[in-house]
Protein backbone atom coordinates (compact mmCIF):
# COMPACT_ATOMS: atom_id res chain seq x y z
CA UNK A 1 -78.91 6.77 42.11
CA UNK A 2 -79.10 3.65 39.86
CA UNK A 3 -82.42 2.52 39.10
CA UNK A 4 -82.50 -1.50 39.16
CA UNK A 5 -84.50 -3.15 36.30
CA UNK A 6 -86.12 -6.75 36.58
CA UNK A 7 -84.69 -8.37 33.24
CA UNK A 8 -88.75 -9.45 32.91
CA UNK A 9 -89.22 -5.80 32.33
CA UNK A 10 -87.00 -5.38 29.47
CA UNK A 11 -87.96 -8.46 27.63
CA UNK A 12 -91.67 -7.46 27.81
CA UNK A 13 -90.92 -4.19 26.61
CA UNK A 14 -88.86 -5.11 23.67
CA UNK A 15 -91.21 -8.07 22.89
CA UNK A 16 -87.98 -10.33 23.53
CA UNK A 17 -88.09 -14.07 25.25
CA UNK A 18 -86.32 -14.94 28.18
CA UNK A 19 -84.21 -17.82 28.28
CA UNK A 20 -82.56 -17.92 32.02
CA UNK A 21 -83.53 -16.15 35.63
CA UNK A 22 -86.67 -14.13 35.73
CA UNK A 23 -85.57 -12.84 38.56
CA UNK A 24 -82.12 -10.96 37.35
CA UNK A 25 -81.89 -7.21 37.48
CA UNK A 26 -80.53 -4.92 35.47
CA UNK A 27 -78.47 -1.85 37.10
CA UNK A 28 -76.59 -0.79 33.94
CA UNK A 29 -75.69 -1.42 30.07
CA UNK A 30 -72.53 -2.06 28.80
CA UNK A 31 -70.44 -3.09 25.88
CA UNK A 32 -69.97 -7.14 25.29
CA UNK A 33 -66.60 -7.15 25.58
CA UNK A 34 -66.89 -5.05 28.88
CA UNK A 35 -70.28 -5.93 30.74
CA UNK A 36 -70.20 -7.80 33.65
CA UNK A 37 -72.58 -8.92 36.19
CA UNK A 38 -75.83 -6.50 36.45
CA UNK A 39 -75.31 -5.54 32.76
CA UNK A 40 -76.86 -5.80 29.31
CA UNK A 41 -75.51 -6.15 26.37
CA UNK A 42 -76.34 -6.69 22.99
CA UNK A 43 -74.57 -8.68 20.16
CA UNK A 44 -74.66 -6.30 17.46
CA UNK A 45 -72.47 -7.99 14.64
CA UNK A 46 -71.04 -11.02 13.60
CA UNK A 47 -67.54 -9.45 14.25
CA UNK A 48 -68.59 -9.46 18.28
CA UNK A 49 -69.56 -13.39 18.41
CA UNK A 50 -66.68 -14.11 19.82
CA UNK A 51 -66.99 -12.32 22.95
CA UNK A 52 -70.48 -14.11 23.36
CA UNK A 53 -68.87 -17.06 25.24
CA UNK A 54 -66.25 -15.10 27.37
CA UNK A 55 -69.47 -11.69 28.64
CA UNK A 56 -69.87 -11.96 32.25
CA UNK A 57 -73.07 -9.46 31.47
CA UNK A 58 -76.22 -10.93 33.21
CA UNK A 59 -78.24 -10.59 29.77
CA UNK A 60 -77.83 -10.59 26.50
CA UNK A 61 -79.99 -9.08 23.42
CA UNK A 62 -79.23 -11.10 20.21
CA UNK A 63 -81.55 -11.59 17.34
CA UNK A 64 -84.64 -13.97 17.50
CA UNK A 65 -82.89 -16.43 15.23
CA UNK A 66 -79.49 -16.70 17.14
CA UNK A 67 -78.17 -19.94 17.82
CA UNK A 68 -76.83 -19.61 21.55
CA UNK A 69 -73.93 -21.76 22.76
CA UNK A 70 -73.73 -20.89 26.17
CA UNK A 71 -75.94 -22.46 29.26
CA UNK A 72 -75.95 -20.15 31.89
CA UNK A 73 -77.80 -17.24 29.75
């Protein structure tokens, strides 16, 4: 069985802010260049920017000081 996570729930326990739905869950993590909807992902390097704009993952963990380009996240 999948558990399903409310994204507030991750945010609050990695101290995080939410920018986006506080009502999205989580049912699964994936890679960035894989995740798709129901996933999180994280943007780990500068060498996986580019698959920022193109992630159909519902959330995204990036650093505090990342400049996102992206809307809909």
């Amino acid at each position: 069985m999948i558990k399903k996570i409310p994204i507030s729930d991750i945010v609050r326990l990695v101290g995080g802010t939410l920018y986006g739905k506080e009502d999205e869950v989580i049912s699964g993590l994936n890679k960035i260049e894989d995740a798709g909807e129901g996933e999180l992902t994280f943007l780990g390097g500068v060498a996986y920017q580019k698959y920022f704009q193109t992630t159909k993952a519902t959330a995204i963990l990036v650093k505090r000081d990342f400049e996102k380009s992206r809307s809909d996240l």
